[in-house]
C-alpha atoms as a PDB file:
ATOM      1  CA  UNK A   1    -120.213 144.992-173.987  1.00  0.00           C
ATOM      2  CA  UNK A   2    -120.946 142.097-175.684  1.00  0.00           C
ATOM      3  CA  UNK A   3    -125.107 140.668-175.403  1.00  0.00           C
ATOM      4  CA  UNK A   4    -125.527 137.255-173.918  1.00  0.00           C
ATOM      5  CA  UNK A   5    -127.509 134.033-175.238  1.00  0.00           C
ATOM      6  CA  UNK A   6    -128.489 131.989-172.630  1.00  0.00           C
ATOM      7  CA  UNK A   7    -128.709 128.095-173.705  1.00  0.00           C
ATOM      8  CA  UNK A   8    -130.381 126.238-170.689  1.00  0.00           C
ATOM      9  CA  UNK A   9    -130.360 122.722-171.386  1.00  0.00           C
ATOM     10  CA  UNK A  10    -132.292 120.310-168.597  1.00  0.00           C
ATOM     11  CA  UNK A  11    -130.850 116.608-167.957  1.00  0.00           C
ATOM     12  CA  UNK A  12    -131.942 114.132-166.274  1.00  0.00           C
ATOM     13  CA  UNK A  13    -129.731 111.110-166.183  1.00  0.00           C
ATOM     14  CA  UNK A  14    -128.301 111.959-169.441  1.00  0.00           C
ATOM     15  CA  UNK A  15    -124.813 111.234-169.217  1.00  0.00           C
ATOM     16  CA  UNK A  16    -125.095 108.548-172.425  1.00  0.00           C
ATOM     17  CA  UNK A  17    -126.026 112.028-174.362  1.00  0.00           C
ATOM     18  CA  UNK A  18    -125.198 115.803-173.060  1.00  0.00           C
ATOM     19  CA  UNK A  19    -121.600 115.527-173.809  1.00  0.00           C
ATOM     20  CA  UNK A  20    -122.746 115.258-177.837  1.00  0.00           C
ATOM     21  CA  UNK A  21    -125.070 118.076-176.864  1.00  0.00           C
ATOM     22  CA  UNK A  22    -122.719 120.028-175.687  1.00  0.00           C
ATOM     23  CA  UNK A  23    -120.024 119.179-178.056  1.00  0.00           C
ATOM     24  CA  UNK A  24    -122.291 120.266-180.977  1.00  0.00           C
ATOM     25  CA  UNK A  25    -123.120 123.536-179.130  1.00  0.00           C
ATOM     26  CA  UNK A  26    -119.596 124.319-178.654  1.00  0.00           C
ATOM     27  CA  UNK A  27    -119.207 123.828-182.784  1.00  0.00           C
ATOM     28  CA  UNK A  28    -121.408 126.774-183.358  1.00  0.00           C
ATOM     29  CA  UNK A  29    -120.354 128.979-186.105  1.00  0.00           C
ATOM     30  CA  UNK A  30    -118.988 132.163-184.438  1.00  0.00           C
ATOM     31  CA  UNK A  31    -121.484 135.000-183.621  1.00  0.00           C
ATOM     32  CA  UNK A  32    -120.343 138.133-183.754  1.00  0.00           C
ATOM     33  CA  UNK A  33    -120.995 140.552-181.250  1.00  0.00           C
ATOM     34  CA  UNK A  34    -122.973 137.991-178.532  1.00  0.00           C
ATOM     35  CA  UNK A  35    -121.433 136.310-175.272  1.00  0.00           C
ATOM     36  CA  UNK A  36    -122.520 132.683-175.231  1.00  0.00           C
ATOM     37  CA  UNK A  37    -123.272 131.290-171.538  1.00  0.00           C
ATOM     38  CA  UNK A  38    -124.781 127.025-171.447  1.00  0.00           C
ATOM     39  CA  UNK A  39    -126.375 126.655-168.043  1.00  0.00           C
ATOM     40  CA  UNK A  40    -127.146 122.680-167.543  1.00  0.00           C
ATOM     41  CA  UNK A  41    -129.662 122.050-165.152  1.00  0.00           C
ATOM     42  CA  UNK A  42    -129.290 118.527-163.891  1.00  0.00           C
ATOM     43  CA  UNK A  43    -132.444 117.282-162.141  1.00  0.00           C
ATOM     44  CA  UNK A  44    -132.503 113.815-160.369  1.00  0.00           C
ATOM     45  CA  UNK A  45    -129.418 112.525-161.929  1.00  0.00           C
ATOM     46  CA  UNK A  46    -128.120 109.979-160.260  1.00  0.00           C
ATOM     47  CA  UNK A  47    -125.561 109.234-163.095  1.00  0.00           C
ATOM     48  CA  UNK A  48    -122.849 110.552-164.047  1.00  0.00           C
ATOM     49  CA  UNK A  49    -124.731 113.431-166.433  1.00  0.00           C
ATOM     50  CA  UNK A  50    -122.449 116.480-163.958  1.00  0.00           C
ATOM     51  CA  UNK A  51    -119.388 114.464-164.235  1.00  0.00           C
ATOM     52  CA  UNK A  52    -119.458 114.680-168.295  1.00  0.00           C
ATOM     53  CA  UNK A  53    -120.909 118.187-168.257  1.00  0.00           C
ATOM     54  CA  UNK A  54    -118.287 119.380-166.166  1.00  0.00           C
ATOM     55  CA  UNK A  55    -115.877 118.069-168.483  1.00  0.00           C
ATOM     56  CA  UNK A  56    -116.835 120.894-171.003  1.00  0.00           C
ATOM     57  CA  UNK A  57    -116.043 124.074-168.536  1.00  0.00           C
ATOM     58  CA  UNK A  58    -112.311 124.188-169.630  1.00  0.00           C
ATOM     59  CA  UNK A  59    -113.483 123.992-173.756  1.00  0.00           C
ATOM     60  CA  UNK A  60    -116.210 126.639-172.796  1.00  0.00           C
ATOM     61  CA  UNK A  61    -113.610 128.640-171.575  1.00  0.00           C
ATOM     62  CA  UNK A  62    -111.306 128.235-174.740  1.00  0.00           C
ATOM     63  CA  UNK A  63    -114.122 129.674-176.859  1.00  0.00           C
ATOM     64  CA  UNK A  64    -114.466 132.726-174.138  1.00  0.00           C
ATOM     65  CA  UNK A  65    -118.106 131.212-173.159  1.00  0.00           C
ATOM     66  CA  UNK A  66    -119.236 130.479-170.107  1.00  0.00           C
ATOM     67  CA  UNK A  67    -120.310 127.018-168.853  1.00  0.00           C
ATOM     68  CA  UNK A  68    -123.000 126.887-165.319  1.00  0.00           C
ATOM     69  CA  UNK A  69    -123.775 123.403-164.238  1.00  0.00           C
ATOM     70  CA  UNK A  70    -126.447 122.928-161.295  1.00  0.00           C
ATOM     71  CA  UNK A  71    -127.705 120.280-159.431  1.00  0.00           C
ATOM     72  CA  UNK A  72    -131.158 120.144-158.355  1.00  0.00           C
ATOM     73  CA  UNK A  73    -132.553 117.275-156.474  1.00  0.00           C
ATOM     74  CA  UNK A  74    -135.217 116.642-158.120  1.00  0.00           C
ATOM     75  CA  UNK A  75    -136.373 115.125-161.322  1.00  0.00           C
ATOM     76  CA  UNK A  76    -138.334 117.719-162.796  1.00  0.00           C
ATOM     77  CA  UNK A  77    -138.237 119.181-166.197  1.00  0.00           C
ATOM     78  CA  UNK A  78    -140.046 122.250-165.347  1.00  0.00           C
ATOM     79  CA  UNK A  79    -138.348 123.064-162.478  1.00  0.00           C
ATOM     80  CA  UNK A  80    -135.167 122.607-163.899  1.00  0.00           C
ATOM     81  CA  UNK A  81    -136.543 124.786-166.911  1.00  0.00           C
ATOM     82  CA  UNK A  82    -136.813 127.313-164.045  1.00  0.00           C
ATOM     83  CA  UNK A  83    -133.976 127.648-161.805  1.00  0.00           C
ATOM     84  CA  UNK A  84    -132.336 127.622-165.341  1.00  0.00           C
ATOM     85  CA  UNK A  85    -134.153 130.774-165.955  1.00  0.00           C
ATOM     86  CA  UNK A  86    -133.429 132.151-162.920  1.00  0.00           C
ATOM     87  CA  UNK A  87    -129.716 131.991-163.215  1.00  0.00           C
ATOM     88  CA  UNK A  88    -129.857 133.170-166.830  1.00  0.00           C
ATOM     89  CA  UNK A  89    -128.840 136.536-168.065  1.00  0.00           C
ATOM     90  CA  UNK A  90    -128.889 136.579-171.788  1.00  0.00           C
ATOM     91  CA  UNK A  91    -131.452 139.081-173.741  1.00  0.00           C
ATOM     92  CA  UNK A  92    -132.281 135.628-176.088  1.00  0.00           C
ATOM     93  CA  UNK A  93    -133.207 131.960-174.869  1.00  0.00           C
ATOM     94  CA  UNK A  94    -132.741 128.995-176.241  1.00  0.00           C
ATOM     95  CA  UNK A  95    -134.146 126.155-174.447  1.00  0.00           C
ATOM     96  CA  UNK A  96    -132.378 122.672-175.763  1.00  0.00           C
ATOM     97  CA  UNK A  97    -133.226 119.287-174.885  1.00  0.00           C
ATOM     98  CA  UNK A  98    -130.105 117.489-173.580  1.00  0.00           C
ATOM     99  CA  UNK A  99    -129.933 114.876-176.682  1.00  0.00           C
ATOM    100  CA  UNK A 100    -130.520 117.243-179.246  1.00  0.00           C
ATOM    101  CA  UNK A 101    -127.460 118.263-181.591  1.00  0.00           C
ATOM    102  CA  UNK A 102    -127.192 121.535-183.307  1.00  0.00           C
ATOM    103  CA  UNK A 103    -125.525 121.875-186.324  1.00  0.00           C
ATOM    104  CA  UNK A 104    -122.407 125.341-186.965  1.00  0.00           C
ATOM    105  CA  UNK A 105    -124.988 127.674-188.436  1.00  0.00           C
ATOM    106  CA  UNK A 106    -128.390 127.033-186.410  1.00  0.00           C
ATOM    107  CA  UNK A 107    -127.268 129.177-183.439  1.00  0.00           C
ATOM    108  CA  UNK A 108    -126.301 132.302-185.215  1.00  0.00           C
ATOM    109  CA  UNK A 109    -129.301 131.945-187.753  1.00  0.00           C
ATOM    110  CA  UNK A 110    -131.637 131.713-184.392  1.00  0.00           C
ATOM    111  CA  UNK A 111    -130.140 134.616-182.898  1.00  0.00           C
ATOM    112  CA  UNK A 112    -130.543 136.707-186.650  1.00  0.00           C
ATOM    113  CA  UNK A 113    -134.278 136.342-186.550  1.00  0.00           C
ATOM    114  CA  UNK A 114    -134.712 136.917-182.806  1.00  0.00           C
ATOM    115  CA  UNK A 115    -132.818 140.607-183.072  1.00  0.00           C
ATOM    116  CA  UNK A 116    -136.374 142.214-183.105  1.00  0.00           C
ATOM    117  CA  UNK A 117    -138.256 144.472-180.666  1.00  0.00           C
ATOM    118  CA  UNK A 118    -141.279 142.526-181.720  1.00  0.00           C
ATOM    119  CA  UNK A 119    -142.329 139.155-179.372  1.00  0.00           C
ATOM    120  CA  UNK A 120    -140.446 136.338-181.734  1.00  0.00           C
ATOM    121  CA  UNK A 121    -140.182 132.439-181.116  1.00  0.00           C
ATOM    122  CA  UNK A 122    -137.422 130.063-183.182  1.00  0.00           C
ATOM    123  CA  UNK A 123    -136.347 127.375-183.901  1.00  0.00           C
ATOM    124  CA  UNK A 124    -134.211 124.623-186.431  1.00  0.00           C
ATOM    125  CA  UNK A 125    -135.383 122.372-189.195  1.00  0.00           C
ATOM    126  CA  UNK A 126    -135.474 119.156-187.100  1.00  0.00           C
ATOM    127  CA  UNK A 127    -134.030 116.030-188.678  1.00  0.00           C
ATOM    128  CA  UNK A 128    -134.698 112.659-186.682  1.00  0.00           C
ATOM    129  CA  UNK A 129    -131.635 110.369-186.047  1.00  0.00           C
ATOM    130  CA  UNK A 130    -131.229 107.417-187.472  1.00  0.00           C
ATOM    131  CA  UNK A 131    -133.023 104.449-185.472  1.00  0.00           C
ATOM    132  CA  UNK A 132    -131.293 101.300-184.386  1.00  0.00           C
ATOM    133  CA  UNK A 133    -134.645  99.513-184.393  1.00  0.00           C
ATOM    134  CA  UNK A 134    -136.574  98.865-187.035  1.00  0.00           C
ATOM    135  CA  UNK A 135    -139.779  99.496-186.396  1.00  0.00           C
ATOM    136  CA  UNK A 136    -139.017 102.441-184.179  1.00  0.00           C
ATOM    137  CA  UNK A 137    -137.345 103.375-188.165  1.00  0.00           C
ATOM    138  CA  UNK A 138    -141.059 103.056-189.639  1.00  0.00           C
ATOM    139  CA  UNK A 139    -142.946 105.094-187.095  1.00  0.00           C
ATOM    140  CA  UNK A 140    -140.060 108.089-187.483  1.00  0.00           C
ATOM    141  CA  UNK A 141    -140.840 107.742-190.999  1.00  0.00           C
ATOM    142  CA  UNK A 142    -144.513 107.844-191.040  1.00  0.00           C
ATOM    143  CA  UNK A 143    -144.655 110.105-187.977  1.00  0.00           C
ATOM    144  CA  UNK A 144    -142.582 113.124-189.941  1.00  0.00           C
ATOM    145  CA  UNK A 145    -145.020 112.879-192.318  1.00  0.00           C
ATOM    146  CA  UNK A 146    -148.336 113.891-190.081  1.00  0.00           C
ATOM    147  CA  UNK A 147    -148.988 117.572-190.643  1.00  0.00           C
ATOM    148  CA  UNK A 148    -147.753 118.991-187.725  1.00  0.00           C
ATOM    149  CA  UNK A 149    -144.360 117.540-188.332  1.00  0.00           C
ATOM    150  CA  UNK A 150    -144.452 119.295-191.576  1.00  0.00           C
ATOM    151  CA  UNK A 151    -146.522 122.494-189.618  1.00  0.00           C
ATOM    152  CA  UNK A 152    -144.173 125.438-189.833  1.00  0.00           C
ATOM    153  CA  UNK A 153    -141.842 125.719-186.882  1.00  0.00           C
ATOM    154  CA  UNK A 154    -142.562 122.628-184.469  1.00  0.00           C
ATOM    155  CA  UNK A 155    -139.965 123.361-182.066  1.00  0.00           C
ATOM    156  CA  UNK A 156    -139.671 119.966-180.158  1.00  0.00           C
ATOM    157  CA  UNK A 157    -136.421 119.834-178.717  1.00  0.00           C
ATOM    158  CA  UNK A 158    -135.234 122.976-179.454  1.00  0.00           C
ATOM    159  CA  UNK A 159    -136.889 126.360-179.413  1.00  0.00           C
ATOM    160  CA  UNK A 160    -135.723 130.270-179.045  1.00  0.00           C
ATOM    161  CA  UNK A 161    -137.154 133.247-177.812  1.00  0.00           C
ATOM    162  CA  UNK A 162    -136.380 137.337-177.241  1.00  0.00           C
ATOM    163  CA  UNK A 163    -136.992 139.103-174.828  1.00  0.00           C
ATOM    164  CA  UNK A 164    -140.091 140.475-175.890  1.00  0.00           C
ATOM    165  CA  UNK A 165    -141.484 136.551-176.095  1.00  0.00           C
ATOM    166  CA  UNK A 166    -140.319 135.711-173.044  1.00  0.00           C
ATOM    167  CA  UNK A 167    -142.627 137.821-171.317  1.00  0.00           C
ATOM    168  CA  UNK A 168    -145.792 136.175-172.696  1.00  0.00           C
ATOM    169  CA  UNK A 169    -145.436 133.995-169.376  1.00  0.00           C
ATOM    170  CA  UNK A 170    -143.891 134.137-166.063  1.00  0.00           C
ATOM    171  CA  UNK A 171    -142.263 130.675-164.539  1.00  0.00           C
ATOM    172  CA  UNK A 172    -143.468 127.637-167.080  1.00  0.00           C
ATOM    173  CA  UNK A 173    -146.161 125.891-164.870  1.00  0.00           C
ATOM    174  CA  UNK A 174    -146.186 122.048-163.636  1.00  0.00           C
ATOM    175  CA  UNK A 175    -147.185 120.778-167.472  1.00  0.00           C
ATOM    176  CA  UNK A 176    -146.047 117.776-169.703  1.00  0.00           C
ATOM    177  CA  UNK A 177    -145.608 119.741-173.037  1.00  0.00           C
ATOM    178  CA  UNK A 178    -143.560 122.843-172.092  1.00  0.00           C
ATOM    179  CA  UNK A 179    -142.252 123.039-175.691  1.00  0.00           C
ATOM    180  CA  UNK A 180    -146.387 123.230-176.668  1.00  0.00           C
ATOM    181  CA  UNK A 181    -147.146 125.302-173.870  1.00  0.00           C
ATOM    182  CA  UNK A 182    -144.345 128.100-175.253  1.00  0.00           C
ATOM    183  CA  UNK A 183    -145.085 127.582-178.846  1.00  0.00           C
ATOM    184  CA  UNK A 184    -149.059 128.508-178.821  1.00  0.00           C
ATOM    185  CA  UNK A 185    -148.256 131.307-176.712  1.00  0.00           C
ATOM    186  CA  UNK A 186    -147.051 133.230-180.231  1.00  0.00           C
ATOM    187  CA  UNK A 187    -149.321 133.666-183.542  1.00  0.00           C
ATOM    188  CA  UNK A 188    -148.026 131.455-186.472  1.00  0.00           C
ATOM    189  CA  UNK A 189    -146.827 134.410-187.769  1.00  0.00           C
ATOM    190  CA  UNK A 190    -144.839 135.197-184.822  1.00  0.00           C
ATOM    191  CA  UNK A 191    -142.690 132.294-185.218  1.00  0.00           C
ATOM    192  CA  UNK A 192    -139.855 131.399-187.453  1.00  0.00           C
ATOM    193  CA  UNK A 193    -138.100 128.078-188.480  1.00  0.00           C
ATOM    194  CA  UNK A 194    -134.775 128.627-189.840  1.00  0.00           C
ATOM    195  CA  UNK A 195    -133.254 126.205-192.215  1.00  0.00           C
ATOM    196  CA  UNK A 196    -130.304 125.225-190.459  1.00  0.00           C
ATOM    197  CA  UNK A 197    -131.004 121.517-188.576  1.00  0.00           C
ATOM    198  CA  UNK A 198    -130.860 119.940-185.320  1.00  0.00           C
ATOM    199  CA  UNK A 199    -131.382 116.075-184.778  1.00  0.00           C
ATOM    200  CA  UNK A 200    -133.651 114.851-182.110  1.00  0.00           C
ATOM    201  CA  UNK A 201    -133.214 111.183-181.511  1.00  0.00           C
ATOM    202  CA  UNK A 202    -136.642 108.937-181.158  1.00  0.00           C
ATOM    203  CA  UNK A 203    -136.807 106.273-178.523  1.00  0.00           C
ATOM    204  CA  UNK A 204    -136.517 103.119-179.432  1.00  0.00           C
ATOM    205  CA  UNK A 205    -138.630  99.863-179.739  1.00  0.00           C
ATOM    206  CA  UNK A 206    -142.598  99.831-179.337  1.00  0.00           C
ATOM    207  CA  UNK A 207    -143.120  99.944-175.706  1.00  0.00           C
ATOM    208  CA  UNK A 208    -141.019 102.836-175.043  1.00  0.00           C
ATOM    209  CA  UNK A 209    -143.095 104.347-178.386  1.00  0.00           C
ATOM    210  CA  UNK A 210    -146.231 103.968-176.837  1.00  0.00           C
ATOM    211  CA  UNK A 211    -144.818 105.390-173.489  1.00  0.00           C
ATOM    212  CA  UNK A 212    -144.039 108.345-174.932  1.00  0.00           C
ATOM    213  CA  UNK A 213    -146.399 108.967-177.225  1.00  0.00           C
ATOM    214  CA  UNK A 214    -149.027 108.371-174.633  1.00  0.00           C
ATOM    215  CA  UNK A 215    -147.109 111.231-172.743  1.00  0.00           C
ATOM    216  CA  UNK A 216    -147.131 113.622-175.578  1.00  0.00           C
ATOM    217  CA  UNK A 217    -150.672 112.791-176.569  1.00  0.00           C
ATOM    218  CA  UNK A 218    -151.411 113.373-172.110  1.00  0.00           C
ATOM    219  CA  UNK A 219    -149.602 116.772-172.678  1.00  0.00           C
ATOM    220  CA  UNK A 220    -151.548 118.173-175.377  1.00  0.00           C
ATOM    221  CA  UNK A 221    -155.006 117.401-173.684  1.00  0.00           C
ATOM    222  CA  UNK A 222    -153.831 118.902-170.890  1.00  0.00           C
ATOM    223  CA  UNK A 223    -152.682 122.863-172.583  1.00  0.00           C
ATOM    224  CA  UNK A 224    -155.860 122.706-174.573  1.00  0.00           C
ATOM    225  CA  UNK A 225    -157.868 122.066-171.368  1.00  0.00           C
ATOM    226  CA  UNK A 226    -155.754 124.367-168.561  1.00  0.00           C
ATOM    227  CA  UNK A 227    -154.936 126.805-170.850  1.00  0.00           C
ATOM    228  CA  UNK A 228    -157.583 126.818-173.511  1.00  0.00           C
ATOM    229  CA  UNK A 229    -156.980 130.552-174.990  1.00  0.00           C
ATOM    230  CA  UNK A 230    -153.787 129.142-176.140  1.00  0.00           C
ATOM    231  CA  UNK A 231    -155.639 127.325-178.456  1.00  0.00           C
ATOM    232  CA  UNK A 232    -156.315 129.912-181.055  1.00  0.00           C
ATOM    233  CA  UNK A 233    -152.424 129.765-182.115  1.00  0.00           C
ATOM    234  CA  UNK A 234    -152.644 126.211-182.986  1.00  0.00           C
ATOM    235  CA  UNK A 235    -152.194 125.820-186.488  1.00  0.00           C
ATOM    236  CA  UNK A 236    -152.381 121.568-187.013  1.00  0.00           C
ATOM    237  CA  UNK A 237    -153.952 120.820-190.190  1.00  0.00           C
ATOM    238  CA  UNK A 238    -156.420 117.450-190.423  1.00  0.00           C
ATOM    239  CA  UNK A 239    -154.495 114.946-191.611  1.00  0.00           C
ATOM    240  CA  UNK A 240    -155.219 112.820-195.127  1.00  0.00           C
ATOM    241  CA  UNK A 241    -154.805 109.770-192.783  1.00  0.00           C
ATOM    242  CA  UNK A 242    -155.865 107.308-195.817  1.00  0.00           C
ATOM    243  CA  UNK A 243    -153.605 109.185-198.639  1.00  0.00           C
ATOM    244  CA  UNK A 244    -150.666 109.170-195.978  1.00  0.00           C
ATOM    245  CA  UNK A 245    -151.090 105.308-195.629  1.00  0.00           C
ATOM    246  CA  UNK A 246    -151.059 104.161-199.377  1.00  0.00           C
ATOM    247  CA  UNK A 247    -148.148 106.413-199.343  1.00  0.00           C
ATOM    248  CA  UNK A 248    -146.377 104.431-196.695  1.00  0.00           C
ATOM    249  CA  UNK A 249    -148.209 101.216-195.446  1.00  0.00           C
ATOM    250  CA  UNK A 250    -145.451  99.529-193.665  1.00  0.00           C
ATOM    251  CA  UNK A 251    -145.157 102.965-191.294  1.00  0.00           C
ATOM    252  CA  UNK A 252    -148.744 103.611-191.167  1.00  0.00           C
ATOM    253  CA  UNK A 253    -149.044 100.107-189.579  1.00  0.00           C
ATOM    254  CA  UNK A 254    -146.108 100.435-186.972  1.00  0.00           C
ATOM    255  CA  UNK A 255    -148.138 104.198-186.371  1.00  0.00           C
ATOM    256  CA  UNK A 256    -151.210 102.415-186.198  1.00  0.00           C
ATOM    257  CA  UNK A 257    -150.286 100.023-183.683  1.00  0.00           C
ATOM    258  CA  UNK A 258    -148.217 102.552-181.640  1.00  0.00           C
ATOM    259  CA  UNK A 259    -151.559 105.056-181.470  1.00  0.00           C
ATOM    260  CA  UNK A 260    -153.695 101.728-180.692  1.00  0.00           C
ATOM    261  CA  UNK A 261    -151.725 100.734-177.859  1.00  0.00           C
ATOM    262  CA  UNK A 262    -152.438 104.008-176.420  1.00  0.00           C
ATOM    263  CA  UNK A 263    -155.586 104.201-176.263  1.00  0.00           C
ATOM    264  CA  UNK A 264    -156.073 100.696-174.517  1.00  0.00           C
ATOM    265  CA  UNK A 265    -153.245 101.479-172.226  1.00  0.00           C
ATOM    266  CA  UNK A 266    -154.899 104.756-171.210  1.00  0.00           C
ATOM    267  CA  UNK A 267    -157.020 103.888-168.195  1.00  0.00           C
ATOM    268  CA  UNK A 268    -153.814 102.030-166.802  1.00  0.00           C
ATOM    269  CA  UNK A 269    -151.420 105.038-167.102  1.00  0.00           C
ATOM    270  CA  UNK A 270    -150.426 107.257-164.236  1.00  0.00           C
ATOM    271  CA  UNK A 271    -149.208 110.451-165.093  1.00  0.00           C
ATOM    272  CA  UNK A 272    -145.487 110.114-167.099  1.00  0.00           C
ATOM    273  CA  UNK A 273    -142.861 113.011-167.289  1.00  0.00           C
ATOM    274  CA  UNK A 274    -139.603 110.725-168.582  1.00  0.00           C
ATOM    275  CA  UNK A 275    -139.181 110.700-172.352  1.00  0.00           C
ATOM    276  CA  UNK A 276    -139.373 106.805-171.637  1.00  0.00           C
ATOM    277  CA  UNK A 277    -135.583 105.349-172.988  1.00  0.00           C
END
């Protein structure tokens, strides 16, 4: 019998993107011996995010995969995360944000390094997609150039784990940053970026920016503070903040601004869980 990868992919109102999701899923390079099963957890919708999902059963089929969709009330990443979990039966994870695409190979090269008794966390070489706006253009630019965006094995959007890594934790808890929370629970050297790419798609024009990264900045303070043992696996360098901006003034500025906003905003902002589009 053939072993199962579970992909649980959460959406929430994402009808304008899980069909590419999917799409690019169901282009995965073949991988021998494994049973493929994509469990979409909507949460909240109140688009048409099952209506397009649905339309993938029949082409899951095809491929001898199986496609779940659920419906949960609620808008809730983390819960959604977690009844997506419980439904799961594959020995590997792969947790994928609803407007990510995977390229062919990134599936079976994922499942290659997570074929270990040993705990083991994965993920893609991430690739941001091109930006209609153009200073949401700049900050991508500048922003992949920060040293955790260059770290080894970021994982945002997209990350993997056996079953040996999946019991570092039980359920994910009520936090902004699961992808953080999962990623410092292995040692640097326990995880692995494998060259094949994904794109993640930033959101676009400055107030959405600051939204968001105002949320991910929210998230981070939050792990290091509820779950501050975590902390040794963190592996961000200091960043060369003045050589990075004679490198690239024009993004530094647009980052600049973006971080600046942020901190005014701060004592105004209520606690955000949307990725703000």
């Amino acid at each position: 019998m053939s072993a199962v990868i579970s992909v649980i992919i959460p959406a929430n109102n994402e009808a304008a993107y899980i069909g590419q999701c999917l799409a690019a899923v169901l282009d995965s390079d073949p991988v021998r011996g494994y049973a493929i099963e994509l469990i979409v957890v909507a949460n909240g919708c109140t688009d048409s995010t099952v209506k397009v999902a649905r339309r993938y059963e029949m082409p899951a089929r095809e491929r001898g995969w199986v496609l779940k969709v659920l419906e949960l009330a609620e808008g809730s990443k983390i819960k959604a995360l977690n009844a997506g979990d419980a439904a799961a039966i594959g020995r590997y994870r792969l947790y994928l944000d609803a407007d990510v695409r995977i390229s062919p190979p990134l599936l079976g090269q994922l499942v290659a390094e997570l074929a270990t008794d040993r705990p083991r966390y994965a993920t893609g070489t991430p690739q941001i997609a091109q930006s209609d706006s153009r200073l949401t253009q700049l900050y991508a630019r500048f922003w992949q150039s920060v040293p955790f965006n260059r770290s080894h094995a970021p994982g945002f959007g997209l990350f993997a784990v056996n079953v040996a890594g999946r019991a570092r934790w039980a359920e994910y808890p009520a936090v902004i940053a699961d992808d953080t929370f999962v990623r410092l629970h292995f040692a640097p050297s326990e995880r692995v970026q494998v060259a094949a790419r994904y794109t993640w798609p930033m959101v676009e024009g400055l107030a959405r920016l600051v939204r968001v990264r105002r949320r991910q900045d929210k998230g981070t303070r939050e792990i290091a503070e509820r779950f501050p043992d975590l902390m040794q696996n963190e592996d961000k360098a200091r960043p060369d903040i003045l050589a990075l901006a004679k490198a690239d003034p024009a993004g530094f500025a647009v980052y600049a601004l973006v971080a600046l906003m942020v901190r005014m905003s701060q004592p105004f902002a209520g606690r955000e869980w949307s990725r703000g589009r």
